[in-house]
N, C-alpha and C. Protein backbone atom coordinates (compact mmCIF):
# COMPACT_ATOMS: atom_id res chain seq x y z
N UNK A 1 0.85 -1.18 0.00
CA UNK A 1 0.00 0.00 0.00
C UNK A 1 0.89 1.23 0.00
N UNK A 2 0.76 2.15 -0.81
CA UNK A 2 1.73 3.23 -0.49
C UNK A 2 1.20 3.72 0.74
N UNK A 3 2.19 4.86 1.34
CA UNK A 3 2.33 5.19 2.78
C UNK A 3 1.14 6.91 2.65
N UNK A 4 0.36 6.01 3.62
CA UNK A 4 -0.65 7.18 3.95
C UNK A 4 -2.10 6.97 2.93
N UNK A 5 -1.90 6.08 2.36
CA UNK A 5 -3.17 6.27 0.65
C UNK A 5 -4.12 5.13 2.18
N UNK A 6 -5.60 5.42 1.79
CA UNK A 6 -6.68 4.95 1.76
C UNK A 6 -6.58 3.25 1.07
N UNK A 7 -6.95 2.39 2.43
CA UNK A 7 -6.91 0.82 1.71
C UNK A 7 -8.32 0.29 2.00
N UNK A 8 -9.33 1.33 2.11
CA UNK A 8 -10.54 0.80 1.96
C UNK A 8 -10.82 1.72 0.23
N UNK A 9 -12.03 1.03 -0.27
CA UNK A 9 -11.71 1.48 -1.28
C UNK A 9 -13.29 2.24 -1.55
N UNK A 10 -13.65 3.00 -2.53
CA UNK A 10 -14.66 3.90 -2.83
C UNK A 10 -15.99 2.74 -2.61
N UNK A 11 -17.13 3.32 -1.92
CA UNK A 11 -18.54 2.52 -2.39
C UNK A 11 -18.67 2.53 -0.79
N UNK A 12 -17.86 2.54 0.32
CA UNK A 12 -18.05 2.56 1.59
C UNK A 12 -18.97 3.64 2.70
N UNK A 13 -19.10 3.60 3.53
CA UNK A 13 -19.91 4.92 4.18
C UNK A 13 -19.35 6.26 4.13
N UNK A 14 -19.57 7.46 4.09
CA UNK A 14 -19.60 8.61 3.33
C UNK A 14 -20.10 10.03 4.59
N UNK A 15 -21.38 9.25 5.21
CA UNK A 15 -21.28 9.89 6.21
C UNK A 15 -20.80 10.74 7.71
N UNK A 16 -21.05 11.50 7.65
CA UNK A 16 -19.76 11.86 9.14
C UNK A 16 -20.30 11.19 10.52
N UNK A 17 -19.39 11.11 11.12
CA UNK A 17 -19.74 9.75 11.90
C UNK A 17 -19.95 10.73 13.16
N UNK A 18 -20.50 10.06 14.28
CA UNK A 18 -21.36 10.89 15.33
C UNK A 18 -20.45 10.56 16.19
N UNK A 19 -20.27 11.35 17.61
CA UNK A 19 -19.56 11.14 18.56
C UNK A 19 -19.33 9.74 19.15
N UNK A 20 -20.68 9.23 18.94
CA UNK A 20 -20.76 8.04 19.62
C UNK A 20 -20.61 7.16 19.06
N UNK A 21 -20.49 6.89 17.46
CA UNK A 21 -19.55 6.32 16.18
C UNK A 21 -18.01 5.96 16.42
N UNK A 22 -17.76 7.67 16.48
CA UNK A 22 -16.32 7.58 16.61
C UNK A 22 -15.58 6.93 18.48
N UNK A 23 -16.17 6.81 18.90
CA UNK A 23 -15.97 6.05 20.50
C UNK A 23 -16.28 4.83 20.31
N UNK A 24 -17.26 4.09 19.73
CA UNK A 24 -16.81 2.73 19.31
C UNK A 24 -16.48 2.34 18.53
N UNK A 25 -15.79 3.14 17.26
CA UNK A 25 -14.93 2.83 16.48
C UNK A 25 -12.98 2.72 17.49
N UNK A 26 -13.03 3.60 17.92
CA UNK A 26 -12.31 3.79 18.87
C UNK A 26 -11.86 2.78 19.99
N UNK A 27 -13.07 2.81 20.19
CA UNK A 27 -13.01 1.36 21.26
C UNK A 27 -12.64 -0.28 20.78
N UNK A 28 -13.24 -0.01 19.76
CA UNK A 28 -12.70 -1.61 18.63
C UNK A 28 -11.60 -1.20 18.38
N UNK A 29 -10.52 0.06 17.97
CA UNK A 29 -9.74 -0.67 17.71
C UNK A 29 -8.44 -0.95 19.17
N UNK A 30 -8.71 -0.45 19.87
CA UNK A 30 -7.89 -0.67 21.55
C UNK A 30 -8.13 -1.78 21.93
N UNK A 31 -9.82 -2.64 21.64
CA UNK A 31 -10.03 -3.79 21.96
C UNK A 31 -9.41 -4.92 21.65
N UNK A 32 -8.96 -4.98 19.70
CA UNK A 32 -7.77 -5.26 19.61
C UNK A 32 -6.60 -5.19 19.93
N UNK A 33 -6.29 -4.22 19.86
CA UNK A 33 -5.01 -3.68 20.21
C UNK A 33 -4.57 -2.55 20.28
N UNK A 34 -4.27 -3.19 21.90
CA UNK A 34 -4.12 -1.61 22.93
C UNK A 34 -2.72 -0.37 22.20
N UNK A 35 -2.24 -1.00 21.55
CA UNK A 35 -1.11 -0.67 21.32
C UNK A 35 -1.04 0.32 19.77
N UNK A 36 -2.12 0.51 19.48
CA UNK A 36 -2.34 1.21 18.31
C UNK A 36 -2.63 2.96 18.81
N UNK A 37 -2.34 3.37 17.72
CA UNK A 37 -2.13 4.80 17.40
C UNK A 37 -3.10 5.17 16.67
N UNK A 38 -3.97 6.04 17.19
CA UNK A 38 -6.07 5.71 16.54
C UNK A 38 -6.53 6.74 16.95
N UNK A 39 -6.48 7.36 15.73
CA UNK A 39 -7.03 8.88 15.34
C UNK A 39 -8.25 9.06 14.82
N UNK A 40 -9.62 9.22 14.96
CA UNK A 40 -10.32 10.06 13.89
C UNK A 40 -10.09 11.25 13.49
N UNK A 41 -10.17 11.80 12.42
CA UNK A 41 -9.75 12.66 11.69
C UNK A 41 -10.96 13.22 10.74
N UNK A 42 -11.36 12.05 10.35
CA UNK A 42 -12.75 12.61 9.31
C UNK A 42 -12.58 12.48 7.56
N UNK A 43 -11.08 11.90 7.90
CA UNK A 43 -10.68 11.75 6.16
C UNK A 43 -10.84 10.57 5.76
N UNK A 44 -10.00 9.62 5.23
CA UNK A 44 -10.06 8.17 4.50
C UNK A 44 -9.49 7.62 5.40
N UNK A 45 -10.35 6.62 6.15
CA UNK A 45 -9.47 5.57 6.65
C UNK A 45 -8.20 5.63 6.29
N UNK A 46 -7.14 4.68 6.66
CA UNK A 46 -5.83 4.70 6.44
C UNK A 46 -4.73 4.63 7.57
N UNK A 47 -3.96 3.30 7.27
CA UNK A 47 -2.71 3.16 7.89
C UNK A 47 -1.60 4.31 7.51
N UNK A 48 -0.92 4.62 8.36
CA UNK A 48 0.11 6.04 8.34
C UNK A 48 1.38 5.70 8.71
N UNK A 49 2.53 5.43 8.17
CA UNK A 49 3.96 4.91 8.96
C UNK A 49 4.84 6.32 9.60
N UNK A 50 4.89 6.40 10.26
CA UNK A 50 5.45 7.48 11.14
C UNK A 50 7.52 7.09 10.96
N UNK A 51 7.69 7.97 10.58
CA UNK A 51 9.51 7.28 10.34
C UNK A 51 10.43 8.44 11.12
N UNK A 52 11.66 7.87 12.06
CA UNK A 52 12.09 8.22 13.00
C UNK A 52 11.75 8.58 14.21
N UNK A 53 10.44 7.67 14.71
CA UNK A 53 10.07 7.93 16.11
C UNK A 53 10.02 6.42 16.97
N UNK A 54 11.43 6.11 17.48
CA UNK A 54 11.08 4.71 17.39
C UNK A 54 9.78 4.39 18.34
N UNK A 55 9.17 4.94 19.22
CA UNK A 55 8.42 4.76 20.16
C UNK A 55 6.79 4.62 19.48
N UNK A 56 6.61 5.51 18.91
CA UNK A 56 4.91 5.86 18.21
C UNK A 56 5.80 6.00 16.52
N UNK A 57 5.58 4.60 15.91
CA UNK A 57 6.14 4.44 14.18
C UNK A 57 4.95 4.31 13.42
N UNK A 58 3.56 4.77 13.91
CA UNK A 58 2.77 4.76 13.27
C UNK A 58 1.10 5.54 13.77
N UNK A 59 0.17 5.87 12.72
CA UNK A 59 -0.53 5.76 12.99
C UNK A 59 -2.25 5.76 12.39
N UNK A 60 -3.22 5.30 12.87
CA UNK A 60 -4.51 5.29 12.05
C UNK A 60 -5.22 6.01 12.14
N UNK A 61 -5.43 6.64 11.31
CA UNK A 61 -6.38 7.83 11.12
C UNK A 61 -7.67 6.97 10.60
N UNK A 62 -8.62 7.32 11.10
CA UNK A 62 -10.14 6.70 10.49
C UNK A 62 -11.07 7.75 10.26
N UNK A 63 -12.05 7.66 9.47
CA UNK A 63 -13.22 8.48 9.04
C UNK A 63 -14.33 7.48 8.91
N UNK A 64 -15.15 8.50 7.97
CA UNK A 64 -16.67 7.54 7.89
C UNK A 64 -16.87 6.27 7.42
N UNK A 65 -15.47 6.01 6.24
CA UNK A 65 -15.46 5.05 5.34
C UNK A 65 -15.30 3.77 6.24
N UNK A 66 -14.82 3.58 7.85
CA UNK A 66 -14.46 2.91 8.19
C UNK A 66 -15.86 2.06 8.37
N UNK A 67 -17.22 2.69 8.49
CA UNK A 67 -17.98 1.81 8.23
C UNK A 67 -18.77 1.08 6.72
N UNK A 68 -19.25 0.06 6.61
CA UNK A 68 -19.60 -0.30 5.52
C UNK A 68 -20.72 0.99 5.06
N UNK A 69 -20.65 0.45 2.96
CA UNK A 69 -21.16 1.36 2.60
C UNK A 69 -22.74 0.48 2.01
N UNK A 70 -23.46 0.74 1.30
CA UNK A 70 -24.67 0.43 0.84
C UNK A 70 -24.56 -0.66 -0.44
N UNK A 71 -23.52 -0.69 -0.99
CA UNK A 71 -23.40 -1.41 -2.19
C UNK A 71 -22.91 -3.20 -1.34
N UNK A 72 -24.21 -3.84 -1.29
CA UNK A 72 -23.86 -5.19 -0.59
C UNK A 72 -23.42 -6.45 -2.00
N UNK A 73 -22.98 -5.91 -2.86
CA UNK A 73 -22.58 -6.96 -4.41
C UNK A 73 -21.24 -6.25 -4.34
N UNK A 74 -20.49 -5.76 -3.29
CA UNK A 74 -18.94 -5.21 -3.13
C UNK A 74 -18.56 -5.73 -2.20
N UNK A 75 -17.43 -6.47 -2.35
CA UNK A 75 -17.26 -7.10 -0.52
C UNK A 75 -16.86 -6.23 -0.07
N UNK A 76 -15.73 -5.37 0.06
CA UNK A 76 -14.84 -4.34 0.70
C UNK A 76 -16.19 -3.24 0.78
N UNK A 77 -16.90 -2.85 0.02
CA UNK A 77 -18.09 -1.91 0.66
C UNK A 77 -18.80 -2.31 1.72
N UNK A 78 -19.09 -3.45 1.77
CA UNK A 78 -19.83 -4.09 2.73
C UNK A 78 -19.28 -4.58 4.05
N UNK A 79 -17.73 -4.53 3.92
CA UNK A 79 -17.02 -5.20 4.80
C UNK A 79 -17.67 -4.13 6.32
N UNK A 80 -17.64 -5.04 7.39
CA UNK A 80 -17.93 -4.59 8.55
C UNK A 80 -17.23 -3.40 8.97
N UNK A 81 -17.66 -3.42 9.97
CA UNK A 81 -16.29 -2.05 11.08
C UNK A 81 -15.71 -2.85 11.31
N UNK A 82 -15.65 -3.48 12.36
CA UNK A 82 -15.08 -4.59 12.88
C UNK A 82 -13.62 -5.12 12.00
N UNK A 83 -13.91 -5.70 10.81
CA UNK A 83 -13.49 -6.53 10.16
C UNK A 83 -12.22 -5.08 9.35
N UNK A 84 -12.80 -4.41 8.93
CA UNK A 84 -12.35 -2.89 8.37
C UNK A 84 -10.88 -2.62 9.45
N UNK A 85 -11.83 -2.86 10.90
CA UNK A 85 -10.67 -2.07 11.96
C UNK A 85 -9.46 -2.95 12.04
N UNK A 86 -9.64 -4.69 12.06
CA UNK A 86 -8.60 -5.24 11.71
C UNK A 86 -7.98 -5.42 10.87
N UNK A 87 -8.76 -5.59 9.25
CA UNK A 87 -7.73 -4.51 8.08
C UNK A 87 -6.22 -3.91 8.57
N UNK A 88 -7.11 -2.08 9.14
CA UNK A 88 -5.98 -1.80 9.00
C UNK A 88 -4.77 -1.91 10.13
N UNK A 89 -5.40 -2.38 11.30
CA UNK A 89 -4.62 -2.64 12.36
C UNK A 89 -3.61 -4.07 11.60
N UNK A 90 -4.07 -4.81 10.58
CA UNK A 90 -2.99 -5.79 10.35
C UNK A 90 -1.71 -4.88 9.07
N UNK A 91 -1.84 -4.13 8.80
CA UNK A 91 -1.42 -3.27 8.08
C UNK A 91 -0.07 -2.38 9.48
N UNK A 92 -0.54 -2.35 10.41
CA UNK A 92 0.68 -1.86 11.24
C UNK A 92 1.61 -3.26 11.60
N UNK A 93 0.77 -4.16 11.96
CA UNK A 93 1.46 -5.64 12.29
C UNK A 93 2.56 -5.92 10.87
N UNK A 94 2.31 -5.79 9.64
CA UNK A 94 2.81 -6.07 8.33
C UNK A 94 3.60 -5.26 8.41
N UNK A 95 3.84 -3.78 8.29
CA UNK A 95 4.59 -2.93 8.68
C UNK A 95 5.98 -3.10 9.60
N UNK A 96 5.23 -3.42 11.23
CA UNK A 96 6.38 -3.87 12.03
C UNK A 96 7.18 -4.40 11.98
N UNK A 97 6.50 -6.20 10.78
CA UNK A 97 7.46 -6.82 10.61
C UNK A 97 7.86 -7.07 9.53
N UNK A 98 7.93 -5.77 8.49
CA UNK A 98 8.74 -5.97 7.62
C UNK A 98 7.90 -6.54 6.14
N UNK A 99 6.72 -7.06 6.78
CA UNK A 99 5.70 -7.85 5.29
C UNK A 99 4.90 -6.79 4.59
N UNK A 100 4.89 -6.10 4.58
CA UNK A 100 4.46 -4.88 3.35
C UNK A 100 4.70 -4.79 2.03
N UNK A 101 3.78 -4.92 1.25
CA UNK A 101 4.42 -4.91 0.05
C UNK A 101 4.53 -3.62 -0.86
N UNK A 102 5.67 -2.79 -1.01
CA UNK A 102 5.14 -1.14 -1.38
C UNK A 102 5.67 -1.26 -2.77
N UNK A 103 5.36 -1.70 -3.59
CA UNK A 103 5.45 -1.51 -4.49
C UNK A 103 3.69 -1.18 -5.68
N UNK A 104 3.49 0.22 -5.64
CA UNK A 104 2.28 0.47 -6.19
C UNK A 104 1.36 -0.77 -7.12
N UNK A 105 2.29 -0.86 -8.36
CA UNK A 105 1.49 -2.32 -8.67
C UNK A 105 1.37 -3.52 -8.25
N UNK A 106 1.72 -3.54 -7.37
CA UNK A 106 1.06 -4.79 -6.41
C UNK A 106 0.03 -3.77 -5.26
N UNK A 107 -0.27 -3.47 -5.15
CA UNK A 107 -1.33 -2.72 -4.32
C UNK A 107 -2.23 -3.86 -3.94
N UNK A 108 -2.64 -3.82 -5.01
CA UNK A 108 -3.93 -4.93 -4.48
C UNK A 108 -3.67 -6.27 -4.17
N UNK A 109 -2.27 -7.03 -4.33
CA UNK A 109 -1.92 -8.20 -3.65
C UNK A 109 -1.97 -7.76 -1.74
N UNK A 110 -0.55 -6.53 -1.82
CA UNK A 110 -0.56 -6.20 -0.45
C UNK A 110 -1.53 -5.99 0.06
N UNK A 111 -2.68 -5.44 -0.42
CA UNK A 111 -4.81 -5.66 0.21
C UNK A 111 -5.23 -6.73 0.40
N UNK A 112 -4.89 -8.15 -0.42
CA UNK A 112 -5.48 -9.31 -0.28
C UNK A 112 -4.75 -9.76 0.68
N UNK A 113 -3.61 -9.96 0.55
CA UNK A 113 -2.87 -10.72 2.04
C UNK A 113 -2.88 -9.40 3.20
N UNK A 114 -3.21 -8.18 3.44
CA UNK A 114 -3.69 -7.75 4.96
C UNK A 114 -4.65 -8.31 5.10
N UNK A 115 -5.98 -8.78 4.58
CA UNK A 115 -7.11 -9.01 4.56
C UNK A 115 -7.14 -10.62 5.48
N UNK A 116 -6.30 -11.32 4.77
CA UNK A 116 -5.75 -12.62 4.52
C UNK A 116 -5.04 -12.74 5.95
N UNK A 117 -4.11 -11.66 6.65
CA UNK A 117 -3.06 -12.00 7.74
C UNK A 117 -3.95 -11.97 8.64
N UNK A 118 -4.75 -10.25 8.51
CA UNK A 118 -6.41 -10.04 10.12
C UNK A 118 -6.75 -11.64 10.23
N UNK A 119 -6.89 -12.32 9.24
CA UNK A 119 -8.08 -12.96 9.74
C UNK A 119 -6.80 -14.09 10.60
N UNK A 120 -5.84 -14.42 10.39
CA UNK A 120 -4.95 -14.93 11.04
C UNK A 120 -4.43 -14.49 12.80
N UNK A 121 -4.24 -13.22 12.20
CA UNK A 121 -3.68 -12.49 13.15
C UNK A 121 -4.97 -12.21 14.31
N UNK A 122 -6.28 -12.29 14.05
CA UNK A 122 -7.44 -11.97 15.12
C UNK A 122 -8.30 -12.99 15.35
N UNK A 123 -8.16 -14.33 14.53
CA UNK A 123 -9.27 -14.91 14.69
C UNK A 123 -10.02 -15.22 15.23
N UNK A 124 -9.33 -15.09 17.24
CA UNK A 124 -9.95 -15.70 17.85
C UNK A 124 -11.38 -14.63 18.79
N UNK A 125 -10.76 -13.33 17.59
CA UNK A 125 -11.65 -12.56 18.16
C UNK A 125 -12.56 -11.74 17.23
N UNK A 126 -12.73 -12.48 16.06
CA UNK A 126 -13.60 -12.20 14.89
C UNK A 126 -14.76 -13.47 14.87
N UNK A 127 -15.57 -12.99 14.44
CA UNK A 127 -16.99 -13.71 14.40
C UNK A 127 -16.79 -14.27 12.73
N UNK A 128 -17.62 -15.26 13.10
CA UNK A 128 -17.36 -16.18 11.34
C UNK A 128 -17.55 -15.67 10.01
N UNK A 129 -18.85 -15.00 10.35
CA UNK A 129 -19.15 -13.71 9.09
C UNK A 129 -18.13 -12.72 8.84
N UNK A 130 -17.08 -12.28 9.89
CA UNK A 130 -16.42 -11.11 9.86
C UNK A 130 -15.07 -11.85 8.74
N UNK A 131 -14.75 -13.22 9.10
CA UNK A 131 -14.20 -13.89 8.53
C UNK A 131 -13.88 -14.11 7.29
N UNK A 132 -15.24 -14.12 6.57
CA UNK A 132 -15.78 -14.74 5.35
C UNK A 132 -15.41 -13.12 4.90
N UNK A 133 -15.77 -11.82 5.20
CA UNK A 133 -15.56 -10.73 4.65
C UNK A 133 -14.73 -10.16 4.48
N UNK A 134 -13.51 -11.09 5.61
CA UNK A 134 -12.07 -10.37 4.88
C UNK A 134 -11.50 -11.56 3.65
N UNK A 135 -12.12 -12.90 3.76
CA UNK A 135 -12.38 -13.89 2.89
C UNK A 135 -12.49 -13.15 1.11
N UNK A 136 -13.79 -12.63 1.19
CA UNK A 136 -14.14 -11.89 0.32
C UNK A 136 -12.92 -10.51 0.02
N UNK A 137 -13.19 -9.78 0.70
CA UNK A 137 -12.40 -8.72 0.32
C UNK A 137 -11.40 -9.09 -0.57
N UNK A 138 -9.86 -9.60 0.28
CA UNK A 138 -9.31 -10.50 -0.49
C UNK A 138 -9.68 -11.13 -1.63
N UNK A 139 -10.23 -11.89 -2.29
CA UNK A 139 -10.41 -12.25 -3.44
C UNK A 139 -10.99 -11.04 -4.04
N UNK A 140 -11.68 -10.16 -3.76
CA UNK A 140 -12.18 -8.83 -4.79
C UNK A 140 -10.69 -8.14 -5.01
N UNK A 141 -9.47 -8.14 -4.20
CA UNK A 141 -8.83 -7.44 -4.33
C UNK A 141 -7.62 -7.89 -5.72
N UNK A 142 -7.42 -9.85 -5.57
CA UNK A 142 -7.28 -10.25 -6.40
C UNK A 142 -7.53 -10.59 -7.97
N UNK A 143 -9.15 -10.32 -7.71
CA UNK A 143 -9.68 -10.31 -8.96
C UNK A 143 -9.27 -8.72 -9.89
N UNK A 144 -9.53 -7.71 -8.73
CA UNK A 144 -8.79 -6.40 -9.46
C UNK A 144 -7.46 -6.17 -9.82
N UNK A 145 -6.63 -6.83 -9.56
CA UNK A 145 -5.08 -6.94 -9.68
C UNK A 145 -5.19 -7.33 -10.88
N UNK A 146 -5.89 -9.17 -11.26
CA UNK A 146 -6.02 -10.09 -12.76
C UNK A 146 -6.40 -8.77 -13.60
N UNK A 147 -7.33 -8.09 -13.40
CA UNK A 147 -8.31 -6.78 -14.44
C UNK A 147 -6.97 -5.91 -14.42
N UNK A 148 -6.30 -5.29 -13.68
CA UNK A 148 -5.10 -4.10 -13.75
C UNK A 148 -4.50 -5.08 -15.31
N UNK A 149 -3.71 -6.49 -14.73
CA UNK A 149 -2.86 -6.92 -15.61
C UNK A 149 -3.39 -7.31 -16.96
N UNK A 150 -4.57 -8.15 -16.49
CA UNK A 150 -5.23 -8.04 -18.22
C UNK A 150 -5.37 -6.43 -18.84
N UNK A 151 -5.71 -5.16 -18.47
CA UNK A 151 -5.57 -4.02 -18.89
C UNK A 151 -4.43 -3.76 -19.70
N UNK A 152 -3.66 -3.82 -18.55
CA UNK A 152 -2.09 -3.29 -18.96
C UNK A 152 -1.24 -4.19 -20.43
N UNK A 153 -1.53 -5.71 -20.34
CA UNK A 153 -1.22 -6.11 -21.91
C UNK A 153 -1.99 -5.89 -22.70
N UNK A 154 -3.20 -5.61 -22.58
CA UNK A 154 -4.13 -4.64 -24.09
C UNK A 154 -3.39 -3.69 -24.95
């Protein structure tokens, strides 16, 4: 993912989120993990790498998008909060250790395997549906990668 870009993608919620939105958005993501850096801001979701601070090397800014949007024939629109918040919290875990993939055209591999690690990295605290939606995501993200490359030899 390049550093700072939006890894939820357009079709998601839009609305500005209410105090009491942003406190259990908030709260999910500490529930995971206490150890995150979890901002609302009001812009695009998004993992943030912070460079030369060894203490705070990162952080998540969230907005409205973090909840699902209306288009339920999109997995990543539809994807939960929940499922969304471990997204990008596995996106700092990938980061930490080095598994990031930054190279722009692979974008959407490095989307399918964060999608792919959450559900590894949280399972025991994701619900089965939340599962299946980073399940999904992942493969939507794959299938858009096949469409980039079939594009690009046209």
């Amino acid at each position: 993912m390049a550093k700072g870009q939006s890894s939820l993608l357009n079709g998601r919620n839009a609305e500005p989120l209410s105090d009491v939105r942003v406190q259990t958005v908030s709260a999910a993501f500490h529930w995971f993990d206490r150890t995150a850096n979890v901002k609302h801001d009001g812009g695009r979701t998004r993992f943030r790498p912070i460079a030369g601070d060894p203490v705070v090397n990162h952080e998540i800014l969230f907005g409205p998008d973090i909840y699902p949007g209306a288009n339920i024939g999109n997995p990543n629109s539809c994807l939960s909060m929940r499922a969304a918040v471990v997204h990008e919290l596995t996106h700092k875990v990938r980061h930490d250790n080095g598994f990031e993939v930054n190279e722009p055209e692979l974008e959407h591999i490095d989307e399918a395997l964060t999608s792919l690690s959450a559900i590894l990295q949280f399972q025991r605290k994701l619900e089965d549906f939340e599962i299946l939606e980073l399940v999904s995501d992942a493969v939507q993200r794959l299938q858009e990668y096949v469409v980039l490359q079939q594009n690009a030899e046209d």
